[in-house]
PDB file of N, CA and C in Angstrom:
ATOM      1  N   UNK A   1     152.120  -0.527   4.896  1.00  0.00           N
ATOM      2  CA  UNK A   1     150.981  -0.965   5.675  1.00  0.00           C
ATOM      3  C   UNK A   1     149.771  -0.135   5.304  1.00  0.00           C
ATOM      4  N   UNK A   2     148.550  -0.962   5.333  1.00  0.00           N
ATOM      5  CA  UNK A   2     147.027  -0.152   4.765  1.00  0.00           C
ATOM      6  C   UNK A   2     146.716   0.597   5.792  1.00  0.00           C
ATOM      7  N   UNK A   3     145.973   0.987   5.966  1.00  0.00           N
ATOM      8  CA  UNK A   3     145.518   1.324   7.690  1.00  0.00           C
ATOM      9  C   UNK A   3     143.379   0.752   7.437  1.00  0.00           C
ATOM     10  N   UNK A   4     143.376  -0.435   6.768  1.00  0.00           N
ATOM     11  CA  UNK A   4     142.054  -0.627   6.026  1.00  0.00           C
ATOM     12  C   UNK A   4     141.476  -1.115   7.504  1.00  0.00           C
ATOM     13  N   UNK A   5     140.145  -0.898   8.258  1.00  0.00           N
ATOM     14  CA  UNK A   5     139.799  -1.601   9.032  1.00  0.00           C
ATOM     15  C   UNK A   5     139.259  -3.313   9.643  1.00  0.00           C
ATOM     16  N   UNK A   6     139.735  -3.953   8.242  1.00  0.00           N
ATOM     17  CA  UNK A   6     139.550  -5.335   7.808  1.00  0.00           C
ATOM     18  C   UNK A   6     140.623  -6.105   8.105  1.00  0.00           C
ATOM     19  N   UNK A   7     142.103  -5.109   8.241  1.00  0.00           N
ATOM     20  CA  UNK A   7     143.231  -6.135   8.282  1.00  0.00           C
ATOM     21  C   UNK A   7     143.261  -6.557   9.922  1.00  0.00           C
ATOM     22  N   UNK A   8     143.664  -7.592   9.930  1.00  0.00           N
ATOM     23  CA  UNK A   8     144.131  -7.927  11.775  1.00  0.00           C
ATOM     24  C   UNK A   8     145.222  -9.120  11.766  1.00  0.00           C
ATOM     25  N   UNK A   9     145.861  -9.109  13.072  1.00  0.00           N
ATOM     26  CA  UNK A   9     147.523  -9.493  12.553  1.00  0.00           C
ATOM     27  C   UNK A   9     146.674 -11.212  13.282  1.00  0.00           C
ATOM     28  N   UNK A  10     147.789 -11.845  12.795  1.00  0.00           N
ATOM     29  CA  UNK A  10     147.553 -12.794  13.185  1.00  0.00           C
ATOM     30  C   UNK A  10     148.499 -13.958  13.051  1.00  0.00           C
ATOM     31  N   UNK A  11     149.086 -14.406  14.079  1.00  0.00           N
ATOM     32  CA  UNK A  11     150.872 -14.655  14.552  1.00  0.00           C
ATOM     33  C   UNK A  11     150.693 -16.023  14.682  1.00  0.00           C
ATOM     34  N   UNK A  12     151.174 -17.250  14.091  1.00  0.00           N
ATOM     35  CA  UNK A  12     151.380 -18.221  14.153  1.00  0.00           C
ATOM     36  C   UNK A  12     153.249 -18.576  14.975  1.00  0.00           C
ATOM     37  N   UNK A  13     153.415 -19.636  15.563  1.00  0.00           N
ATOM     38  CA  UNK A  13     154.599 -19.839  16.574  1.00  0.00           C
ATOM     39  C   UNK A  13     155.037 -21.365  15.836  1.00  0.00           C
ATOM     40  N   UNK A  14     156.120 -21.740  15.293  1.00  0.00           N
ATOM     41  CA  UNK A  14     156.436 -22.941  14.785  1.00  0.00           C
ATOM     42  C   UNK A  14     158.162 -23.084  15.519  1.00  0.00           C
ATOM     43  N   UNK A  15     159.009 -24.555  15.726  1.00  0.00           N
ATOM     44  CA  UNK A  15     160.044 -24.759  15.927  1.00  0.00           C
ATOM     45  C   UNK A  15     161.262 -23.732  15.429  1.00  0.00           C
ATOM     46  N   UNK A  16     160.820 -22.952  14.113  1.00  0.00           N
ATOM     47  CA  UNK A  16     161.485 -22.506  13.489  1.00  0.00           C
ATOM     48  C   UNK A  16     161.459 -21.196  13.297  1.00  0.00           C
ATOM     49  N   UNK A  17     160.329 -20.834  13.725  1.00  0.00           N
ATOM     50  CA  UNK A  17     160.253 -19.208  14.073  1.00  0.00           C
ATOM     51  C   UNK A  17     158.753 -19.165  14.255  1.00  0.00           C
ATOM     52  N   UNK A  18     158.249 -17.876  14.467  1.00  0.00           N
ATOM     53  CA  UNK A  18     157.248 -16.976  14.473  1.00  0.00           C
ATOM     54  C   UNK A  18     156.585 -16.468  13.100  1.00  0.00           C
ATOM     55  N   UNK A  19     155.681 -16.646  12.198  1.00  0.00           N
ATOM     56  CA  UNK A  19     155.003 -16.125  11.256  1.00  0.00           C
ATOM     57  C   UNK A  19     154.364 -14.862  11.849  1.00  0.00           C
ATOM     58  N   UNK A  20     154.172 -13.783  10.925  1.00  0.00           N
ATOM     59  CA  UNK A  20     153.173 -12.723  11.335  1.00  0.00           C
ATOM     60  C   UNK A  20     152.360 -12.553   9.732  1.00  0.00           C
ATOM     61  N   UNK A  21     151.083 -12.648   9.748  1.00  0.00           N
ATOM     62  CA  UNK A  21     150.397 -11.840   8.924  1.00  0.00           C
ATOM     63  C   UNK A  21     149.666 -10.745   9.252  1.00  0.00           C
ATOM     64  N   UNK A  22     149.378  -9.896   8.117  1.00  0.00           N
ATOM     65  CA  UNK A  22     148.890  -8.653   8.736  1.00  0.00           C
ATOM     66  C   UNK A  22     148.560  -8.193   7.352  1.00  0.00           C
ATOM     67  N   UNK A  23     146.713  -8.471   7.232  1.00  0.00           N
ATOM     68  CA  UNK A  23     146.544  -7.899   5.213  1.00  0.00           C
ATOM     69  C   UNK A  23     147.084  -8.980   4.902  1.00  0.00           C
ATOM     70  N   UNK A  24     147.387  -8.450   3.685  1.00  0.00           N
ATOM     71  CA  UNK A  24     148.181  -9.299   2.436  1.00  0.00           C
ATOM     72  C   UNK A  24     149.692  -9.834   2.528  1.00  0.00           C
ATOM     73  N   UNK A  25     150.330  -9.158   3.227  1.00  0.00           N
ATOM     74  CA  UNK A  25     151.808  -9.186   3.821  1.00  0.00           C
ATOM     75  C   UNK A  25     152.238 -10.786   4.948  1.00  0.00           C
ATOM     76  N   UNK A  26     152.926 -11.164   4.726  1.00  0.00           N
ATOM     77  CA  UNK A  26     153.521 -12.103   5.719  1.00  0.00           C
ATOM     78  C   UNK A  26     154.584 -11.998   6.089  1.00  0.00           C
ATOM     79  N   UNK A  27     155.149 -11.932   7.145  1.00  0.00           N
ATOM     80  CA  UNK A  27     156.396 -11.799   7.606  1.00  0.00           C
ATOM     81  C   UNK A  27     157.015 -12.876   8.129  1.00  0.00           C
ATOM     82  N   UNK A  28     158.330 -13.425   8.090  1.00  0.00           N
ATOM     83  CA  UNK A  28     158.989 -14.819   8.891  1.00  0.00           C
ATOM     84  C   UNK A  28     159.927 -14.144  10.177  1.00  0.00           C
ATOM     85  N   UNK A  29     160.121 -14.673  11.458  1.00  0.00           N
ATOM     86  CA  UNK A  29     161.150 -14.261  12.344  1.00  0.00           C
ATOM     87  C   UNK A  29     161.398 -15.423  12.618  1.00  0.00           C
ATOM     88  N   UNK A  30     162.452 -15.465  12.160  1.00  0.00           N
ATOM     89  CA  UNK A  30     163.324 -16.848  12.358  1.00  0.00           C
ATOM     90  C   UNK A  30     163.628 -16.852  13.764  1.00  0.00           C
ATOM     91  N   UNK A  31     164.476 -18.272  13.803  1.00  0.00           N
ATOM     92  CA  UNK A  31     164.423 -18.352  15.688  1.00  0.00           C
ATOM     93  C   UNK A  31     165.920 -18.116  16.217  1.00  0.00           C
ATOM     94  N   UNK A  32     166.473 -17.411  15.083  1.00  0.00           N
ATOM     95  CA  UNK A  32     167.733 -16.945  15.051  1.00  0.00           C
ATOM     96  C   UNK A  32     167.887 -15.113  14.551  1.00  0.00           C
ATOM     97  N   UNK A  33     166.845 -14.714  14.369  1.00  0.00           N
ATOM     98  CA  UNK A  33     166.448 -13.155  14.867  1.00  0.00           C
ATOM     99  C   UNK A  33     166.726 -12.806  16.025  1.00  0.00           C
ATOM    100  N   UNK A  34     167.384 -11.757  16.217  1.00  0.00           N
ATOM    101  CA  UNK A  34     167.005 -11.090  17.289  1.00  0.00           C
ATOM    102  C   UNK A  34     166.366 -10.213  17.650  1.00  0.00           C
ATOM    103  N   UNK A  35     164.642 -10.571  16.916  1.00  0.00           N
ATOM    104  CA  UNK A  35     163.425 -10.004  17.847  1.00  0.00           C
ATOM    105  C   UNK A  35     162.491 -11.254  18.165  1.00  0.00           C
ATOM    106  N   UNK A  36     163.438 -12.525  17.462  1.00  0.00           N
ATOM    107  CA  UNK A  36     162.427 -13.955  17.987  1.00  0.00           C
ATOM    108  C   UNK A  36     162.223 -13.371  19.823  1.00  0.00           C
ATOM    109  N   UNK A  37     163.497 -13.256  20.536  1.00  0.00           N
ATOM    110  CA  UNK A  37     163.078 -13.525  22.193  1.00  0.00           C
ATOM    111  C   UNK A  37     161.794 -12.454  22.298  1.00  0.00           C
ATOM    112  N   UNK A  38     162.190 -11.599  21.710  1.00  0.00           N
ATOM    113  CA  UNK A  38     161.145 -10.218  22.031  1.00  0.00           C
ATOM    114  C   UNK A  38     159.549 -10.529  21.552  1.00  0.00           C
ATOM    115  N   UNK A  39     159.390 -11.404  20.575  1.00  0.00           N
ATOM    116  CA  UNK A  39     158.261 -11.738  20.321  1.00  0.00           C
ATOM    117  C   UNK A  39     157.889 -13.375  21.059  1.00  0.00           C
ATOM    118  N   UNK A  40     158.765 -14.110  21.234  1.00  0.00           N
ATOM    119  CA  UNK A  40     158.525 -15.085  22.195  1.00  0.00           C
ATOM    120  C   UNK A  40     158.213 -14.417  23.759  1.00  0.00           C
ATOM    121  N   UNK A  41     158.336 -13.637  23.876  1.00  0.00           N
ATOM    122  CA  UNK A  41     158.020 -12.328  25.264  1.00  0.00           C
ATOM    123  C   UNK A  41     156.674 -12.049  24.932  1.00  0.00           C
ATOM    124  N   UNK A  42     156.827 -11.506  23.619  1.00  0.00           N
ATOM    125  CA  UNK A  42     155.387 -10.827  23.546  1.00  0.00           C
ATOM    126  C   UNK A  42     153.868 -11.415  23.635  1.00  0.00           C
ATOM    127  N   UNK A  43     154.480 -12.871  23.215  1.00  0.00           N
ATOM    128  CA  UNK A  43     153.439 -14.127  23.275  1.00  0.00           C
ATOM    129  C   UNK A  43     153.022 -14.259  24.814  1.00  0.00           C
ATOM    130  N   UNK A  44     153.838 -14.174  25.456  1.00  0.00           N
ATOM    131  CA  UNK A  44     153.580 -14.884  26.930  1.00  0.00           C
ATOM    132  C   UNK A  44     152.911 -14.350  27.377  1.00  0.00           C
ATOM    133  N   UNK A  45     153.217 -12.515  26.748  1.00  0.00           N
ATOM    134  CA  UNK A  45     152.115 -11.500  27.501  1.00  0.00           C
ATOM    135  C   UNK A  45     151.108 -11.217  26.956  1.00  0.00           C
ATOM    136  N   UNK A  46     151.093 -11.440  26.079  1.00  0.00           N
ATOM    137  CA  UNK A  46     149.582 -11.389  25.086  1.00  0.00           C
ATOM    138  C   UNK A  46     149.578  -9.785  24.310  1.00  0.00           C
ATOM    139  N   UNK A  47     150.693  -9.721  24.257  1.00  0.00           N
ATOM    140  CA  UNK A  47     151.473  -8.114  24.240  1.00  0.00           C
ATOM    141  C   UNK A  47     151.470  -7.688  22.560  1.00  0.00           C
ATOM    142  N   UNK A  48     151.096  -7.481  21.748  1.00  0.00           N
ATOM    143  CA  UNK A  48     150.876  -7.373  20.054  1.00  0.00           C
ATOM    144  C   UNK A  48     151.718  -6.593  19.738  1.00  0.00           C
ATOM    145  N   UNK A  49     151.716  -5.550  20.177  1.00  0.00           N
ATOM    146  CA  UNK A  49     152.235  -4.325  20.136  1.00  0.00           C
ATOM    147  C   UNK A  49     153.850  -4.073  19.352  1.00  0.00           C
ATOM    148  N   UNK A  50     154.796  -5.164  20.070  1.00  0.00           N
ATOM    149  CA  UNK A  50     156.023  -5.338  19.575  1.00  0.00           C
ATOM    150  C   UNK A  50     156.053  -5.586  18.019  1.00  0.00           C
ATOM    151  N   UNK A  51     154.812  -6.176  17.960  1.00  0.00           N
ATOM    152  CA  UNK A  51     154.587  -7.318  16.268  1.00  0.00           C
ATOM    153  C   UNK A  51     154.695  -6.234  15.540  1.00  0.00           C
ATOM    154  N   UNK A  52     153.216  -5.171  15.255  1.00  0.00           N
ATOM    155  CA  UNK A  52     153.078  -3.724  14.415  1.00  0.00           C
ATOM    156  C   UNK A  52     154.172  -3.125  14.601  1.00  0.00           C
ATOM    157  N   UNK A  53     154.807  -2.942  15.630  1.00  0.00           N
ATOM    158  CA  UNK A  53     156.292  -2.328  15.563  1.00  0.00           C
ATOM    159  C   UNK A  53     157.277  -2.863  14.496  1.00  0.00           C
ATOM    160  N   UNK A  54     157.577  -3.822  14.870  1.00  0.00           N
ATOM    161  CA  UNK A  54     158.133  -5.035  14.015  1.00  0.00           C
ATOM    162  C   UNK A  54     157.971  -4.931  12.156  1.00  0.00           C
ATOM    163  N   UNK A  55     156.615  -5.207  12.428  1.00  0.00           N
ATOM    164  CA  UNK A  55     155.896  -5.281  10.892  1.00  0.00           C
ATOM    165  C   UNK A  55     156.438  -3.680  10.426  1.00  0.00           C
ATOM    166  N   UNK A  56     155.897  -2.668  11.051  1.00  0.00           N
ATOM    167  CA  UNK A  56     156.340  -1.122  10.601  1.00  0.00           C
ATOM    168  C   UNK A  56     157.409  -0.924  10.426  1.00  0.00           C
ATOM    169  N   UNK A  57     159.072  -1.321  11.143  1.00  0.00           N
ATOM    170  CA  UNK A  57     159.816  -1.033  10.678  1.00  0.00           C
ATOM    171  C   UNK A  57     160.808  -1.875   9.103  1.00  0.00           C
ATOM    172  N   UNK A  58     159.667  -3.279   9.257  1.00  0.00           N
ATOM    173  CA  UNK A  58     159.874  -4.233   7.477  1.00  0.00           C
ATOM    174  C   UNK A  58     159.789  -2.969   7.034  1.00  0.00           C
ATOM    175  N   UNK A  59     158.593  -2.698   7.016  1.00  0.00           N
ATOM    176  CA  UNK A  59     157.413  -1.640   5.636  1.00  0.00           C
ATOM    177  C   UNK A  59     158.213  -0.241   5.825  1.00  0.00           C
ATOM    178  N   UNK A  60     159.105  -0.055   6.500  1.00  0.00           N
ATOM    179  CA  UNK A  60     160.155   1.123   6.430  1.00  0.00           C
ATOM    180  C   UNK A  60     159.366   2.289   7.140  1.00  0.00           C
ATOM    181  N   UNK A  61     158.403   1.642   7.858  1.00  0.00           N
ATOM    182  CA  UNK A  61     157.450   2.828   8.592  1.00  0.00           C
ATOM    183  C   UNK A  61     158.474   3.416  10.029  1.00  0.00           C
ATOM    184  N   UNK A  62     159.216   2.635  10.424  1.00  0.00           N
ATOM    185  CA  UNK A  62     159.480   2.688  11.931  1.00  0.00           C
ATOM    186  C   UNK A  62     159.440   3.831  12.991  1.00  0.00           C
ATOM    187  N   UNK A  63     160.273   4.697  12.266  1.00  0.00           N
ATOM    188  CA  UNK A  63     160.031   6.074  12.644  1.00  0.00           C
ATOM    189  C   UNK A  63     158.757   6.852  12.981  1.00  0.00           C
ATOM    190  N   UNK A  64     158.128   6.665  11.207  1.00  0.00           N
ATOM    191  CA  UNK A  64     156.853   7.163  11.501  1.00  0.00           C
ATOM    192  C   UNK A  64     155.834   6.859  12.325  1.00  0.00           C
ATOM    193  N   UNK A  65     155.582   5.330  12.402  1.00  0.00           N
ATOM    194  CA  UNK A  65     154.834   4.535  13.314  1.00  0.00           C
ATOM    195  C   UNK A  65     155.608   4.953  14.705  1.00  0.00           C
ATOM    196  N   UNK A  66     156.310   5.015  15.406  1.00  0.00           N
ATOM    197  CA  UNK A  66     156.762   5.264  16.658  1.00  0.00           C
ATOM    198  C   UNK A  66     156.278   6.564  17.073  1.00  0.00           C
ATOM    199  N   UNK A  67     156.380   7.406  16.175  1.00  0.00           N
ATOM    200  CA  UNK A  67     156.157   8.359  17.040  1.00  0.00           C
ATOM    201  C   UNK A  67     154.388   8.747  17.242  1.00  0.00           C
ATOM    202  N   UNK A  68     153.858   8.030  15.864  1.00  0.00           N
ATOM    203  CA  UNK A  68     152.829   8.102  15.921  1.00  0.00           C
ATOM    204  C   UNK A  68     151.777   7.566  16.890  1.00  0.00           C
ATOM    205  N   UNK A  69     152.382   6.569  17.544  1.00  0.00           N
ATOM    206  CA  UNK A  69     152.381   5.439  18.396  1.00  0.00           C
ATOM    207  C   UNK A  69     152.417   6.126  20.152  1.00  0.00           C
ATOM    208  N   UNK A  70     153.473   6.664  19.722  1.00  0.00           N
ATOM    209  CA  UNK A  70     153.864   7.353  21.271  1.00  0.00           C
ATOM    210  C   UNK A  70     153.091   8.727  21.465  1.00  0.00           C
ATOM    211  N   UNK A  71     152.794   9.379  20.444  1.00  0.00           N
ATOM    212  CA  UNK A  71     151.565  10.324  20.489  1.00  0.00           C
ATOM    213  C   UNK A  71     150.348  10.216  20.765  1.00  0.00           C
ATOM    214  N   UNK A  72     149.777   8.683  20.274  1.00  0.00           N
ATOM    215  CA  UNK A  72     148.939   8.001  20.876  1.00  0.00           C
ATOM    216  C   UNK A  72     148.411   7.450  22.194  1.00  0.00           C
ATOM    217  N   UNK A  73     149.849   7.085  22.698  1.00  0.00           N
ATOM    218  CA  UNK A  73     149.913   6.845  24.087  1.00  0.00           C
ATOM    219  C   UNK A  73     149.870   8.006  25.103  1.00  0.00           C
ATOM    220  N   UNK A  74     150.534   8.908  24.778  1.00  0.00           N
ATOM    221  CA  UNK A  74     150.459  10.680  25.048  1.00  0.00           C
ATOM    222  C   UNK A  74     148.994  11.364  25.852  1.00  0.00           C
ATOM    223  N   UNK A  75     148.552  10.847  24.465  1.00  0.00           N
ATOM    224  CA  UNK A  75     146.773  11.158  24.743  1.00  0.00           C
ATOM    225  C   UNK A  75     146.272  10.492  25.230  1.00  0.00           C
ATOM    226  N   UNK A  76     146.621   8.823  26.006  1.00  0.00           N
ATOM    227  CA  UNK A  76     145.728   8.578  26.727  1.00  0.00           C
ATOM    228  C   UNK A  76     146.144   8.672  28.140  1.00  0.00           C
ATOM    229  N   UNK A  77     147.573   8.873  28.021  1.00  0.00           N
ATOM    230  CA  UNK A  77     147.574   9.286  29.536  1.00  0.00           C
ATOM    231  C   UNK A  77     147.122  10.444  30.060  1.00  0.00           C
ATOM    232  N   UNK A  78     147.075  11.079  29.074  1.00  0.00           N
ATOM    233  CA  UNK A  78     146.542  12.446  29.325  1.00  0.00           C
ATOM    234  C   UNK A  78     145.028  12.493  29.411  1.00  0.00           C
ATOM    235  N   UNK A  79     144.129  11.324  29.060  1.00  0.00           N
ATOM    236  CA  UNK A  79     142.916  11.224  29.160  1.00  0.00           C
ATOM    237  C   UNK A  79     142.420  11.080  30.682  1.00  0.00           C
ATOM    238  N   UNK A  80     143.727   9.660  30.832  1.00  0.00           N
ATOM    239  CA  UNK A  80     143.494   9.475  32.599  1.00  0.00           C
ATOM    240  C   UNK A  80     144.071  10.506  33.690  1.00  0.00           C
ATOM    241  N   UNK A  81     144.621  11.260  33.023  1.00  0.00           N
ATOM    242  CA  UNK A  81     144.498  12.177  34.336  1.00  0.00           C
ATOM    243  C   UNK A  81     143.396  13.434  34.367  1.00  0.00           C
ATOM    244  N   UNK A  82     142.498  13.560  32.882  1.00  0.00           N
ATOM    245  CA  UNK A  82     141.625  14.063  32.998  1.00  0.00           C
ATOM    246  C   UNK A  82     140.744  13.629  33.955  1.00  0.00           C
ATOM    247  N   UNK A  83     140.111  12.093  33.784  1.00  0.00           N
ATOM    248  CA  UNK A  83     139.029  11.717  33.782  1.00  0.00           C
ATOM    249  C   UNK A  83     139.209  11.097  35.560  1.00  0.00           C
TER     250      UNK A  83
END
């Protein structure tokens, strides 16, 4: 994955699965995956989040992205109990 500020994901929903693009990359989740329900979830909620997860652990990021992710989240809770 780039980290270029140009890329943005963008998830198409068909009978047959879920498309994700993201950049140059396309991904298929068939409707016989088991992260189709989790991203048929994620749709309902308007929830992205699962997708870059998703996409990061294709691109063999998973690890790295998670924690990077959860460090992220770290700091903003830690923002709101500053502020």
């Amino acid at each position: 994955m780039k980290n270029e500020s140009h890329e943005r994901l963008a998830v198409f929903r068909s009978e047959s699965g879920v498309t994700l693009s993201f950049g140059s990359n396309t991904y298929f989740i068939s409707s016989d995956d088991p992260f189709h329900n989790i991203a048929l979830k994620a749709l309902e909620q308007d929830d992205y989040i699962p997708f870059y997860v998703e996409i990061a652990k294709r691109e063999g990021l998973g690890p790295q992205f998670r924690d990077t992710l959860m460090a992220q989240i770290e700091n903003l809770s830690e923002d709101d109990v500053k502020g």
